[in-house]
PDB file of N, CA and C in Angstrom:
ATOM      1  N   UNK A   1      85.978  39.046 168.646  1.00  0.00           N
ATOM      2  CA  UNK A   1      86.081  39.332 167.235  1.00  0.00           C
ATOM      3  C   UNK A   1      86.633  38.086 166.535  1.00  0.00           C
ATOM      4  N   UNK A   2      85.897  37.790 165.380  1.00  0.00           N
ATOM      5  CA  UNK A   2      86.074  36.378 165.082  1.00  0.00           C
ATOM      6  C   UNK A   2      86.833  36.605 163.825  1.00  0.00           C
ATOM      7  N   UNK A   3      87.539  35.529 163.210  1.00  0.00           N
ATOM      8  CA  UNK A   3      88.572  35.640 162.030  1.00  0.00           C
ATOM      9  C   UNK A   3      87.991  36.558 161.039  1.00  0.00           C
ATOM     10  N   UNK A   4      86.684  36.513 160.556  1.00  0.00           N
ATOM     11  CA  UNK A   4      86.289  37.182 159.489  1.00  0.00           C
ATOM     12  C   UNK A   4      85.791  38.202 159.437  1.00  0.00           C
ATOM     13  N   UNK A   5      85.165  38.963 160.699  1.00  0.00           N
ATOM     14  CA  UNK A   5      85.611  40.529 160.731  1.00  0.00           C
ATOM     15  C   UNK A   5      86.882  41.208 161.005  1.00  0.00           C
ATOM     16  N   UNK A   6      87.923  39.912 161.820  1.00  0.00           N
ATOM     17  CA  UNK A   6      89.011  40.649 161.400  1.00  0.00           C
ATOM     18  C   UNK A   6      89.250  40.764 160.158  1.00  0.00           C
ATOM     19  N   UNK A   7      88.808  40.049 158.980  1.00  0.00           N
ATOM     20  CA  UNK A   7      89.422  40.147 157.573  1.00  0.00           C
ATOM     21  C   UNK A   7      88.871  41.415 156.764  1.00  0.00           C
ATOM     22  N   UNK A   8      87.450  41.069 157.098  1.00  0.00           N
ATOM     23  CA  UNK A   8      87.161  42.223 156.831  1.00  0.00           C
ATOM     24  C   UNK A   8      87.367  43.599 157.021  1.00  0.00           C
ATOM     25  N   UNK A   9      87.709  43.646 158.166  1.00  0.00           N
ATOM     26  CA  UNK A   9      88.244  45.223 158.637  1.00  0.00           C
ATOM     27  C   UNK A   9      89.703  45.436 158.216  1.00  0.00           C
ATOM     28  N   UNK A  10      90.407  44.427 158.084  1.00  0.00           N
ATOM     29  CA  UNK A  10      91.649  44.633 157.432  1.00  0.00           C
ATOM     30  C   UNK A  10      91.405  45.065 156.058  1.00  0.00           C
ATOM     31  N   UNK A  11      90.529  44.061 155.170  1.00  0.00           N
ATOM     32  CA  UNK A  11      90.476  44.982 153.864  1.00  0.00           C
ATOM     33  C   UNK A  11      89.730  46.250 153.606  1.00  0.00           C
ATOM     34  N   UNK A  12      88.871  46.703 154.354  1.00  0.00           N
ATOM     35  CA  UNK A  12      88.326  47.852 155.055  1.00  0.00           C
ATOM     36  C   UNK A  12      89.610  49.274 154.661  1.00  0.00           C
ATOM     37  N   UNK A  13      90.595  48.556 155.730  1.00  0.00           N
ATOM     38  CA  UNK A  13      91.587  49.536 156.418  1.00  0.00           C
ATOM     39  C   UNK A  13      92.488  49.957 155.189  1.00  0.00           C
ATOM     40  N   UNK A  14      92.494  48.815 154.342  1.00  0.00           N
ATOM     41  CA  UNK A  14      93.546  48.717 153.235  1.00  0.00           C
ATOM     42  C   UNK A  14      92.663  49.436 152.421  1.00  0.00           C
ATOM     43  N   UNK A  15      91.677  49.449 151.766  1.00  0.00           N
ATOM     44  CA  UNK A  15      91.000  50.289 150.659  1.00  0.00           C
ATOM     45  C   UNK A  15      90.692  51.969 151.135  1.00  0.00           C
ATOM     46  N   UNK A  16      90.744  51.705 152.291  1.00  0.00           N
ATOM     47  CA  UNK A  16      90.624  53.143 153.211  1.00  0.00           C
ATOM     48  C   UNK A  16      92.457  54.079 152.422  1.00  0.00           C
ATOM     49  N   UNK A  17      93.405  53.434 152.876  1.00  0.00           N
ATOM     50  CA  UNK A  17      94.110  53.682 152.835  1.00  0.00           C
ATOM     51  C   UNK A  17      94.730  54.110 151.454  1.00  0.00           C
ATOM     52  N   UNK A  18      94.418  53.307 149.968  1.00  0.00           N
ATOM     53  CA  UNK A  18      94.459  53.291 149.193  1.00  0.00           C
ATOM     54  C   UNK A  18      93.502  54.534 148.871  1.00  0.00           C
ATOM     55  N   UNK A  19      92.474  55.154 148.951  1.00  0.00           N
ATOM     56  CA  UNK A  19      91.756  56.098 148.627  1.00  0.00           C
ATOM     57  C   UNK A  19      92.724  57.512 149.210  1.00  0.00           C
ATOM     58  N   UNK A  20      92.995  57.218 150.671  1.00  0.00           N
ATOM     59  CA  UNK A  20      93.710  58.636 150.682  1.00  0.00           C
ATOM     60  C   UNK A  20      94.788  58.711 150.113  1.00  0.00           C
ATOM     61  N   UNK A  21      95.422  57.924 149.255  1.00  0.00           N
ATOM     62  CA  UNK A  21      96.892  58.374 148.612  1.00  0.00           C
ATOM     63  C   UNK A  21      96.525  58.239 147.212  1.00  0.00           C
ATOM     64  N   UNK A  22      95.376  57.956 146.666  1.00  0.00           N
ATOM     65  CA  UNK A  22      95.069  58.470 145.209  1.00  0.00           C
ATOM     66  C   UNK A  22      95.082  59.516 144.627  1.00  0.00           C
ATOM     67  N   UNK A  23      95.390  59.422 143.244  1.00  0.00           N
ATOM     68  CA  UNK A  23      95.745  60.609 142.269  1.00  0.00           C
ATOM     69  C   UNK A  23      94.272  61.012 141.785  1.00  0.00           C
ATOM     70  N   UNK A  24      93.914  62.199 141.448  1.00  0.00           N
ATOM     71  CA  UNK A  24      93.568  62.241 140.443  1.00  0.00           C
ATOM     72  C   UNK A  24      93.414  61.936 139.228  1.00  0.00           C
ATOM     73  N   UNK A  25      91.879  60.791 138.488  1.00  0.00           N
ATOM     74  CA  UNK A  25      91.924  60.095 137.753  1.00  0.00           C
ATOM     75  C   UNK A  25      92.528  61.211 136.042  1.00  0.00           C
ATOM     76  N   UNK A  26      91.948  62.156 136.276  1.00  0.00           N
ATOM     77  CA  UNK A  26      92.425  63.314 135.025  1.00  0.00           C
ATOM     78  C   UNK A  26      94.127  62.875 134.925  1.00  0.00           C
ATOM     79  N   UNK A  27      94.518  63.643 136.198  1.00  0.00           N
ATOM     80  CA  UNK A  27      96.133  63.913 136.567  1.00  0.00           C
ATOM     81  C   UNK A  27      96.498  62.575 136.171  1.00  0.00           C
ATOM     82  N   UNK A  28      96.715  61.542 136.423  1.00  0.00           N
ATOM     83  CA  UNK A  28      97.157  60.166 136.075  1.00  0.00           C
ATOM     84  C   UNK A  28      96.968  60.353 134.309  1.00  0.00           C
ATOM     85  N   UNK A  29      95.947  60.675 133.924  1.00  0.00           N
ATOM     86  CA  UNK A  29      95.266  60.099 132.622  1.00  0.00           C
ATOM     87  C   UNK A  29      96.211  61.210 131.483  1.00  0.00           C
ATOM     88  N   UNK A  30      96.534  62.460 132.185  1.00  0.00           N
ATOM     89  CA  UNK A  30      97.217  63.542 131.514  1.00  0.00           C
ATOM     90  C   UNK A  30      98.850  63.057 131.717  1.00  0.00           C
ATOM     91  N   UNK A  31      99.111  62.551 132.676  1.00  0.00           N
ATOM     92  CA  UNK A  31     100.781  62.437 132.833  1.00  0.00           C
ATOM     93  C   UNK A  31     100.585  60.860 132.064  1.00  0.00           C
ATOM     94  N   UNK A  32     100.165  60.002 132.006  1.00  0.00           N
ATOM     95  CA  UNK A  32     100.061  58.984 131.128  1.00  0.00           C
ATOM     96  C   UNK A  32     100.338  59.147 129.318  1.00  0.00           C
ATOM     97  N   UNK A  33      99.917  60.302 129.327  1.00  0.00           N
ATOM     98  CA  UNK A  33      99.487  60.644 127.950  1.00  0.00           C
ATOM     99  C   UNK A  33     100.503  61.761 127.400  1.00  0.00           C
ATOM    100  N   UNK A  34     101.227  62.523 128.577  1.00  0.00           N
ATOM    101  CA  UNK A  34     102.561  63.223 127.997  1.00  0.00           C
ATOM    102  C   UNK A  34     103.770  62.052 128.357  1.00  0.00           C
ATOM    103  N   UNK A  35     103.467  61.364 128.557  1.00  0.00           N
ATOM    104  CA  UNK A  35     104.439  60.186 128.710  1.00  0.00           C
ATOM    105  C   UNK A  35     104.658  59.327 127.524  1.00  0.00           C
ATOM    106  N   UNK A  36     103.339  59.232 126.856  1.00  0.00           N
ATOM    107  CA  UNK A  36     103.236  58.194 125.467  1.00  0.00           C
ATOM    108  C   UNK A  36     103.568  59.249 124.388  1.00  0.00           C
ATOM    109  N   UNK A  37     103.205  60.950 124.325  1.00  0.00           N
ATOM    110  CA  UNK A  37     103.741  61.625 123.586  1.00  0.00           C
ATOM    111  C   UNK A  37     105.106  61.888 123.336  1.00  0.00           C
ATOM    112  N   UNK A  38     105.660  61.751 124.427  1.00  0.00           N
ATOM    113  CA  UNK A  38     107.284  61.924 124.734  1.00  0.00           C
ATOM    114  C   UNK A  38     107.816  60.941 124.340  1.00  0.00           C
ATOM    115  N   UNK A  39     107.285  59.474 124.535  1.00  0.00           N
ATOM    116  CA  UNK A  39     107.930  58.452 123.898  1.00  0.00           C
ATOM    117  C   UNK A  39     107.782  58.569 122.044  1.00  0.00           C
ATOM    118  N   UNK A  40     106.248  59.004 121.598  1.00  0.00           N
ATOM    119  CA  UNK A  40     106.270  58.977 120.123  1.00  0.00           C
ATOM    120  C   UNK A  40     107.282  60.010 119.171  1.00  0.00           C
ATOM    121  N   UNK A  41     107.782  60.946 120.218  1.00  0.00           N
ATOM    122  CA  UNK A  41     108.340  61.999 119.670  1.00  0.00           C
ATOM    123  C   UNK A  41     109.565  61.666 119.259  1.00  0.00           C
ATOM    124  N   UNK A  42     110.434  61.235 120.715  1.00  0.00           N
ATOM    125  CA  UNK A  42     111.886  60.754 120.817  1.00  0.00           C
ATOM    126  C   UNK A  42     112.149  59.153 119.653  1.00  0.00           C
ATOM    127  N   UNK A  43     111.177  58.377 119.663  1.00  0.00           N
ATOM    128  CA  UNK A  43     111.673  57.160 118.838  1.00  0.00           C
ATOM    129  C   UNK A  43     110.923  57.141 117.857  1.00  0.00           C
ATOM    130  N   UNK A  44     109.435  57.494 116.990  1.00  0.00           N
ATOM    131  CA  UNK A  44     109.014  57.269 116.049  1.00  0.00           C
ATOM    132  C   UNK A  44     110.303  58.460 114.380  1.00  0.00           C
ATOM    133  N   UNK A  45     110.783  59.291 115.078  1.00  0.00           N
ATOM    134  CA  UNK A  45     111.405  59.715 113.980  1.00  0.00           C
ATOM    135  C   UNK A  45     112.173  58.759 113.726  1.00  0.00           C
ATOM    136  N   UNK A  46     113.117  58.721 114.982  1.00  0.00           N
ATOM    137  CA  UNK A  46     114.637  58.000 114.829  1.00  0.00           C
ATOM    138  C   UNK A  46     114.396  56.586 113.941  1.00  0.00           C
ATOM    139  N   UNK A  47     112.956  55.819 114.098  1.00  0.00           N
ATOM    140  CA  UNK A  47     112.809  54.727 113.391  1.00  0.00           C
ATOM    141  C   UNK A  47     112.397  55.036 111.790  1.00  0.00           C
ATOM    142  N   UNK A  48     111.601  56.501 111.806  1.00  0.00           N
ATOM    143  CA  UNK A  48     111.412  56.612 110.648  1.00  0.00           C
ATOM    144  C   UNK A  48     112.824  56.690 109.420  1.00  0.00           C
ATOM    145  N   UNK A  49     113.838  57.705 110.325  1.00  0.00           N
ATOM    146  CA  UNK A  49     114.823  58.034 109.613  1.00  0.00           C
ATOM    147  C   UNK A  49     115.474  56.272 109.150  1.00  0.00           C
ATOM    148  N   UNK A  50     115.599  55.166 109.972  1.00  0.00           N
ATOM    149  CA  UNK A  50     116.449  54.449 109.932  1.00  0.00           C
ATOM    150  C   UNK A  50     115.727  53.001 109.055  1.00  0.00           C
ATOM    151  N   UNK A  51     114.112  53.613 107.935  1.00  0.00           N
ATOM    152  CA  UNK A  51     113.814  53.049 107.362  1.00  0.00           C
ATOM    153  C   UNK A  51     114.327  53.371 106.664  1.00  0.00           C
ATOM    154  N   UNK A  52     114.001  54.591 106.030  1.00  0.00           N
ATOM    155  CA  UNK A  52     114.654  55.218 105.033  1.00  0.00           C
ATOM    156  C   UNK A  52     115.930  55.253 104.530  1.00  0.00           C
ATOM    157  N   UNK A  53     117.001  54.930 105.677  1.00  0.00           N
ATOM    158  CA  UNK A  53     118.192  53.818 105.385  1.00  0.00           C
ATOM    159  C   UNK A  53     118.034  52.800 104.399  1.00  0.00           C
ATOM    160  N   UNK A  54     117.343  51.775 105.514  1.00  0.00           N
ATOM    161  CA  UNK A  54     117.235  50.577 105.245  1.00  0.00           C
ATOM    162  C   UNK A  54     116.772  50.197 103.978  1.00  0.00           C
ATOM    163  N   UNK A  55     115.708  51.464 103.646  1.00  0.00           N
ATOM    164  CA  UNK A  55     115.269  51.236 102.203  1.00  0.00           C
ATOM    165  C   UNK A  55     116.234  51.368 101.073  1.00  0.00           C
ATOM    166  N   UNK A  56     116.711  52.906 101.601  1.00  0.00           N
ATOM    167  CA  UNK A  56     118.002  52.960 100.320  1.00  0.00           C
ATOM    168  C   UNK A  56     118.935  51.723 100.420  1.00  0.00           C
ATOM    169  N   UNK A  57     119.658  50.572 101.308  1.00  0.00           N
ATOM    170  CA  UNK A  57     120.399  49.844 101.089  1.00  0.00           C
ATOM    171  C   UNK A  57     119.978  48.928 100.179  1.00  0.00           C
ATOM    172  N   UNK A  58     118.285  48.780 100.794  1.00  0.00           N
ATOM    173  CA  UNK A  58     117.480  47.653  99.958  1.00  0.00           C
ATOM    174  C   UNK A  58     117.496  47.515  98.353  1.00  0.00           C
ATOM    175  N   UNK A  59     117.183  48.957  98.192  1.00  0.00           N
ATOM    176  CA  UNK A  59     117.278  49.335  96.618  1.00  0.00           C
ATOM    177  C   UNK A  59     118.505  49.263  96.319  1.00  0.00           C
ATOM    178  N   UNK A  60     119.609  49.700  96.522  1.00  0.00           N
ATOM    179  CA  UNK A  60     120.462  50.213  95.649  1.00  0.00           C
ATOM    180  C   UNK A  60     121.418  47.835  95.782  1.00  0.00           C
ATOM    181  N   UNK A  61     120.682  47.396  96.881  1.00  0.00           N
ATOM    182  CA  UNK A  61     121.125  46.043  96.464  1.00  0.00           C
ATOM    183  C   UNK A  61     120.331  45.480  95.675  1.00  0.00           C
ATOM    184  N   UNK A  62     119.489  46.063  95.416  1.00  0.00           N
ATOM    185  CA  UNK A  62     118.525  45.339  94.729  1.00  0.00           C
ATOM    186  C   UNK A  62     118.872  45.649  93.109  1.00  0.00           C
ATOM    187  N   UNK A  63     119.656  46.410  92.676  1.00  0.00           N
ATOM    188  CA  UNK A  63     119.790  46.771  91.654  1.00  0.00           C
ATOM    189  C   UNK A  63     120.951  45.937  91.169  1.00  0.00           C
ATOM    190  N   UNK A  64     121.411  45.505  91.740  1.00  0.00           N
ATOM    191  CA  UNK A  64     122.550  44.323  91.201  1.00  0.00           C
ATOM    192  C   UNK A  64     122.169  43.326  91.100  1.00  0.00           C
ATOM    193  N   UNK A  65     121.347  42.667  91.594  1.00  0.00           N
ATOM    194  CA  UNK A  65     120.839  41.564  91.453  1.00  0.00           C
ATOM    195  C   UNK A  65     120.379  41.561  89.823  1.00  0.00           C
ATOM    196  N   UNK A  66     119.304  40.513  90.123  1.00  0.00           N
ATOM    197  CA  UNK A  66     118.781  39.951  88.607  1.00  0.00           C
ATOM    198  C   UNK A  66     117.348  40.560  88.540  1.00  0.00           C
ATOM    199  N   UNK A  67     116.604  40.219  87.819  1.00  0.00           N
ATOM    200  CA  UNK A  67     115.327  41.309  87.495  1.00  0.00           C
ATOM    201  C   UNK A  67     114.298  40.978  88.506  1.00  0.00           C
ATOM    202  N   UNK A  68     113.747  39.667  88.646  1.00  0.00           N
ATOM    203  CA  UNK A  68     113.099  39.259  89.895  1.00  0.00           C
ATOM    204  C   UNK A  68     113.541  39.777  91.572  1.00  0.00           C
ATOM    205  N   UNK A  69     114.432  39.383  91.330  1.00  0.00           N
ATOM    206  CA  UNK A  69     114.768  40.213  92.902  1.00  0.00           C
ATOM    207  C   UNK A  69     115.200  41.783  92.990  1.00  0.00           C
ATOM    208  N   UNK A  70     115.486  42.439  91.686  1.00  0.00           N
ATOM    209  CA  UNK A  70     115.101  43.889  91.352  1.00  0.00           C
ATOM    210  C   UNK A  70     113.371  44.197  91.704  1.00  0.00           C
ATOM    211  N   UNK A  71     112.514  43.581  91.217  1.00  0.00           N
ATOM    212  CA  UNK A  71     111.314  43.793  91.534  1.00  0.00           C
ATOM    213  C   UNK A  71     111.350  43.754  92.710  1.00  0.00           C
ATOM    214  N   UNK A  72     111.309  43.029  93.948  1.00  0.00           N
ATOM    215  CA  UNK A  72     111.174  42.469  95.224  1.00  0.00           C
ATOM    216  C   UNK A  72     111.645  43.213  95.520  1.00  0.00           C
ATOM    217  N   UNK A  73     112.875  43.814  95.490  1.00  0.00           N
ATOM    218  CA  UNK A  73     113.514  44.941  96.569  1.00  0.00           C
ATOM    219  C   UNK A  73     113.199  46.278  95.823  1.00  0.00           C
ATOM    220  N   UNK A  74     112.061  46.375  94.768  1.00  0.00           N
ATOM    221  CA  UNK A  74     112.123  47.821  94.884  1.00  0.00           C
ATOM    222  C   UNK A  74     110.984  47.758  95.491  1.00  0.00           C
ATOM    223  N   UNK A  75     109.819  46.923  95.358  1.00  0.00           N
ATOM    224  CA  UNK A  75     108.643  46.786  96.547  1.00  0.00           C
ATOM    225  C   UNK A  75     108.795  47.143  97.834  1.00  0.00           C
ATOM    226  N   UNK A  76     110.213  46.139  98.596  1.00  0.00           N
ATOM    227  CA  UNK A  76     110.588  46.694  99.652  1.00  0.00           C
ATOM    228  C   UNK A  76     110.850  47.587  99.856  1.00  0.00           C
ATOM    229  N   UNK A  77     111.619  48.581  99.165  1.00  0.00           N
ATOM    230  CA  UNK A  77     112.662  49.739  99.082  1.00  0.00           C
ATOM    231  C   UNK A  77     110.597  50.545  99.486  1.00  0.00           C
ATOM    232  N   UNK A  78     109.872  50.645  98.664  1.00  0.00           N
ATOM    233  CA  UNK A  78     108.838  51.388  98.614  1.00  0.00           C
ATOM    234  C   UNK A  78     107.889  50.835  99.983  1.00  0.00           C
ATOM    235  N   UNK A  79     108.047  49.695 100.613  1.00  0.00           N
ATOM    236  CA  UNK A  79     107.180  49.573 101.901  1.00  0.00           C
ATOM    237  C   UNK A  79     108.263  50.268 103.005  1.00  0.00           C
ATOM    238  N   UNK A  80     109.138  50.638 103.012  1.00  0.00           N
ATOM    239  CA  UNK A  80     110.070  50.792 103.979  1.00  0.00           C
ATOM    240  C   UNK A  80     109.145  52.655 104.087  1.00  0.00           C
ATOM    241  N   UNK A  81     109.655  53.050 102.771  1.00  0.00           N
ATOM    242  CA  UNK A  81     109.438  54.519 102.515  1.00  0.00           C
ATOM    243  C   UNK A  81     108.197  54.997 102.988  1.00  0.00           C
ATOM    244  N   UNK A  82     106.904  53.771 102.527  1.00  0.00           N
ATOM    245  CA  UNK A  82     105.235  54.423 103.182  1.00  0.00           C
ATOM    246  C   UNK A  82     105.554  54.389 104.621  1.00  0.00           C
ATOM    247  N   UNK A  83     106.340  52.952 105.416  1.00  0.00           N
ATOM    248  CA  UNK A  83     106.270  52.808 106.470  1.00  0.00           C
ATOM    249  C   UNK A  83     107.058  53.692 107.244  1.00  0.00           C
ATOM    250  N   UNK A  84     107.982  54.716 106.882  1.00  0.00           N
ATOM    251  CA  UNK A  84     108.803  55.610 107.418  1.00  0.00           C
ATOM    252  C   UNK A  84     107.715  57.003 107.069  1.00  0.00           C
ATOM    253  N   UNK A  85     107.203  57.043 106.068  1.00  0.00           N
ATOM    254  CA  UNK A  85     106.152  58.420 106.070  1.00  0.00           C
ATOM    255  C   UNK A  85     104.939  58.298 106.754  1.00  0.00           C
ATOM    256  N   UNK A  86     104.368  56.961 107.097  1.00  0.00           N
ATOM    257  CA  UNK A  86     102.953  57.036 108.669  1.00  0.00           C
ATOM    258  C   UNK A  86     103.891  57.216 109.669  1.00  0.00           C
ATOM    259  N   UNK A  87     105.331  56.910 110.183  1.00  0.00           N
ATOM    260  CA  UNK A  87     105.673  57.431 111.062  1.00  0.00           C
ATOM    261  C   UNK A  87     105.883  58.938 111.312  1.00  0.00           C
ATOM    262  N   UNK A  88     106.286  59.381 110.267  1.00  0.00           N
ATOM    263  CA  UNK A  88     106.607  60.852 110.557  1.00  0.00           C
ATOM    264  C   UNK A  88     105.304  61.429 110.662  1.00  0.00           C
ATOM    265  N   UNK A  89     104.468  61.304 109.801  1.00  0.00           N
ATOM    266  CA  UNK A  89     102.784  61.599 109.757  1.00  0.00           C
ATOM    267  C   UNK A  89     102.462  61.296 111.821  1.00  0.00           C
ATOM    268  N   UNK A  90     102.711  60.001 112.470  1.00  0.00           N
ATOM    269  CA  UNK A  90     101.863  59.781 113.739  1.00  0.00           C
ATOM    270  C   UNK A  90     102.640  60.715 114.369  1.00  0.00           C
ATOM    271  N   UNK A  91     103.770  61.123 114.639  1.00  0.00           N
ATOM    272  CA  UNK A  91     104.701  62.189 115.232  1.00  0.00           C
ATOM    273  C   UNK A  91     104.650  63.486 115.144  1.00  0.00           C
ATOM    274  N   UNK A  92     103.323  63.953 114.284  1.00  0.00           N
ATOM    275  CA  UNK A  92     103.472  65.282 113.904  1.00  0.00           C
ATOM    276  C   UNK A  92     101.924  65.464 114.321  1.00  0.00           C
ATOM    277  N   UNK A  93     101.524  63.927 113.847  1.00  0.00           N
ATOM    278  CA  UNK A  93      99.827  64.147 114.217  1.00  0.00           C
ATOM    279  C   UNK A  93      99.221  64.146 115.669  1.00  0.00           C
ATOM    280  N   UNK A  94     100.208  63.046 116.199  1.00  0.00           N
ATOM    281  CA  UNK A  94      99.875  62.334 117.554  1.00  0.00           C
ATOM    282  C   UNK A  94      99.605  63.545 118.893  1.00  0.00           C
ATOM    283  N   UNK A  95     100.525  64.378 118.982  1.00  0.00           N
ATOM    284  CA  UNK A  95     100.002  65.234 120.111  1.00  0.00           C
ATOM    285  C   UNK A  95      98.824  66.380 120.496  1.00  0.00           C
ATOM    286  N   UNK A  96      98.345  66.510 118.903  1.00  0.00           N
ATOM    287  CA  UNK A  96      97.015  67.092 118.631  1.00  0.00           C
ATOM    288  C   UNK A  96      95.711  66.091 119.385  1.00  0.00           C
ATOM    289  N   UNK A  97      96.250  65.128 118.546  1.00  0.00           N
ATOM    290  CA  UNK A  97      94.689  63.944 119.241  1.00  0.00           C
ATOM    291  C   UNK A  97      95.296  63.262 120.745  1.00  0.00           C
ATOM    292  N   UNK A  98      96.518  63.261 121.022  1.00  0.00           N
ATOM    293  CA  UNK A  98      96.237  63.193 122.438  1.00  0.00           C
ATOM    294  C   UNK A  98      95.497  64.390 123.246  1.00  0.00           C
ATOM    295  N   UNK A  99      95.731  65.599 123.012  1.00  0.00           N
ATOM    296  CA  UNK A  99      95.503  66.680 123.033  1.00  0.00           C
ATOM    297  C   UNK A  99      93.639  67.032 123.505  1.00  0.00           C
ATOM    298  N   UNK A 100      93.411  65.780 122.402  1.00  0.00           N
ATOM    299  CA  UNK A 100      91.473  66.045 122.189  1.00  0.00           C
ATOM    300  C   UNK A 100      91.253  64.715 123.648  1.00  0.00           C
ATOM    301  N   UNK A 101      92.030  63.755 123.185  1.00  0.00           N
ATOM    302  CA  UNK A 101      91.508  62.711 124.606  1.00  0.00           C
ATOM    303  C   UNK A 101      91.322  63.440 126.273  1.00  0.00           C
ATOM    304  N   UNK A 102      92.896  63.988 126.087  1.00  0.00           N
ATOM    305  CA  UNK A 102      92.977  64.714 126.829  1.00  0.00           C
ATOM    306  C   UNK A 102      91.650  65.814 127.686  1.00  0.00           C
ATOM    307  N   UNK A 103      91.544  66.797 126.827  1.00  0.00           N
ATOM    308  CA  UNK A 103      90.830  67.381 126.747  1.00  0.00           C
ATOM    309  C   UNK A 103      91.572  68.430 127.561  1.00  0.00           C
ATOM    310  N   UNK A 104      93.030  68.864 127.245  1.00  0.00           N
ATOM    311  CA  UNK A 104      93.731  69.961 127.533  1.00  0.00           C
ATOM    312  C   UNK A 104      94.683  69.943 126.578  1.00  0.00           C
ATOM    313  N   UNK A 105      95.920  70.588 126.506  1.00  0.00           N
ATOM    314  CA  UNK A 105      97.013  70.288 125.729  1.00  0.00           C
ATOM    315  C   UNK A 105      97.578  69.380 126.511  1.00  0.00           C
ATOM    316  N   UNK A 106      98.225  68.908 125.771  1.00  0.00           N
ATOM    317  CA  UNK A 106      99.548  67.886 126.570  1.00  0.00           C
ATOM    318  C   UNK A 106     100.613  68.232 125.905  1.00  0.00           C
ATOM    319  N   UNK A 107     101.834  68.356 126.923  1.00  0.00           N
ATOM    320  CA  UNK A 107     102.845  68.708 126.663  1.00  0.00           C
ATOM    321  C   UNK A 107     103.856  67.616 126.469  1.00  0.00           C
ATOM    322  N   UNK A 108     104.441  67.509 125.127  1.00  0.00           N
ATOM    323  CA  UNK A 108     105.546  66.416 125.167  1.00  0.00           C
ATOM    324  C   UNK A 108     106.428  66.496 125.745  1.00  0.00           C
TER     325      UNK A 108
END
């Protein structure tokens, strides 16, 4: 037996091996996907809430200032606010359409 059927039969043995301890491509694809739900659940609020901070600080500094940078931070104050309401929106929406990828429920 010459070097390169040993190689070959080694990677043989190894893909052999790799097949009997595989998951189910579904099962992987479903625990993948209550995994990314669980993550959108636990941190997309907490970031939403902590725009909505950030916005009110923005504004209410922005109001001392002078009129130009009154404009600028109420812009900000208002990108903080859309950007804290698509979060709460993907957190409420998100486990429905994982749901359809899925093509079961998924549980967060």
């Amino acid at each position: 037996m010459n070097s390169k059927t040993a190689l070959y039969a080694f990677v043989l043995s190894l893909l052999l091996l790799n097949i009997a301890f595989a998951q189910d491509p579904t099962t992987r694809l479903k625990s993948a996907l209550e995994s990314l739900c669980g993550g959108l659940k636990e941190l997309v609020p907490i970031a939403a809430m902590l725009m909505v901070l950030l916005a009110a600080v923005i504004y209410a500094t922005g109001q001392m200032m002078g009129a130009e940078t009154r404009a600028r931070a109420n812009v900000w104050a208002t990108s903080c606010l859309t950007g804290a309401l698509i979060g709460i929106l993907i957190s409420v929406i998100a486990p429905a359409i994982l749901s359809i990828i899925a093509g079961e429920t998924v549980a967060c």
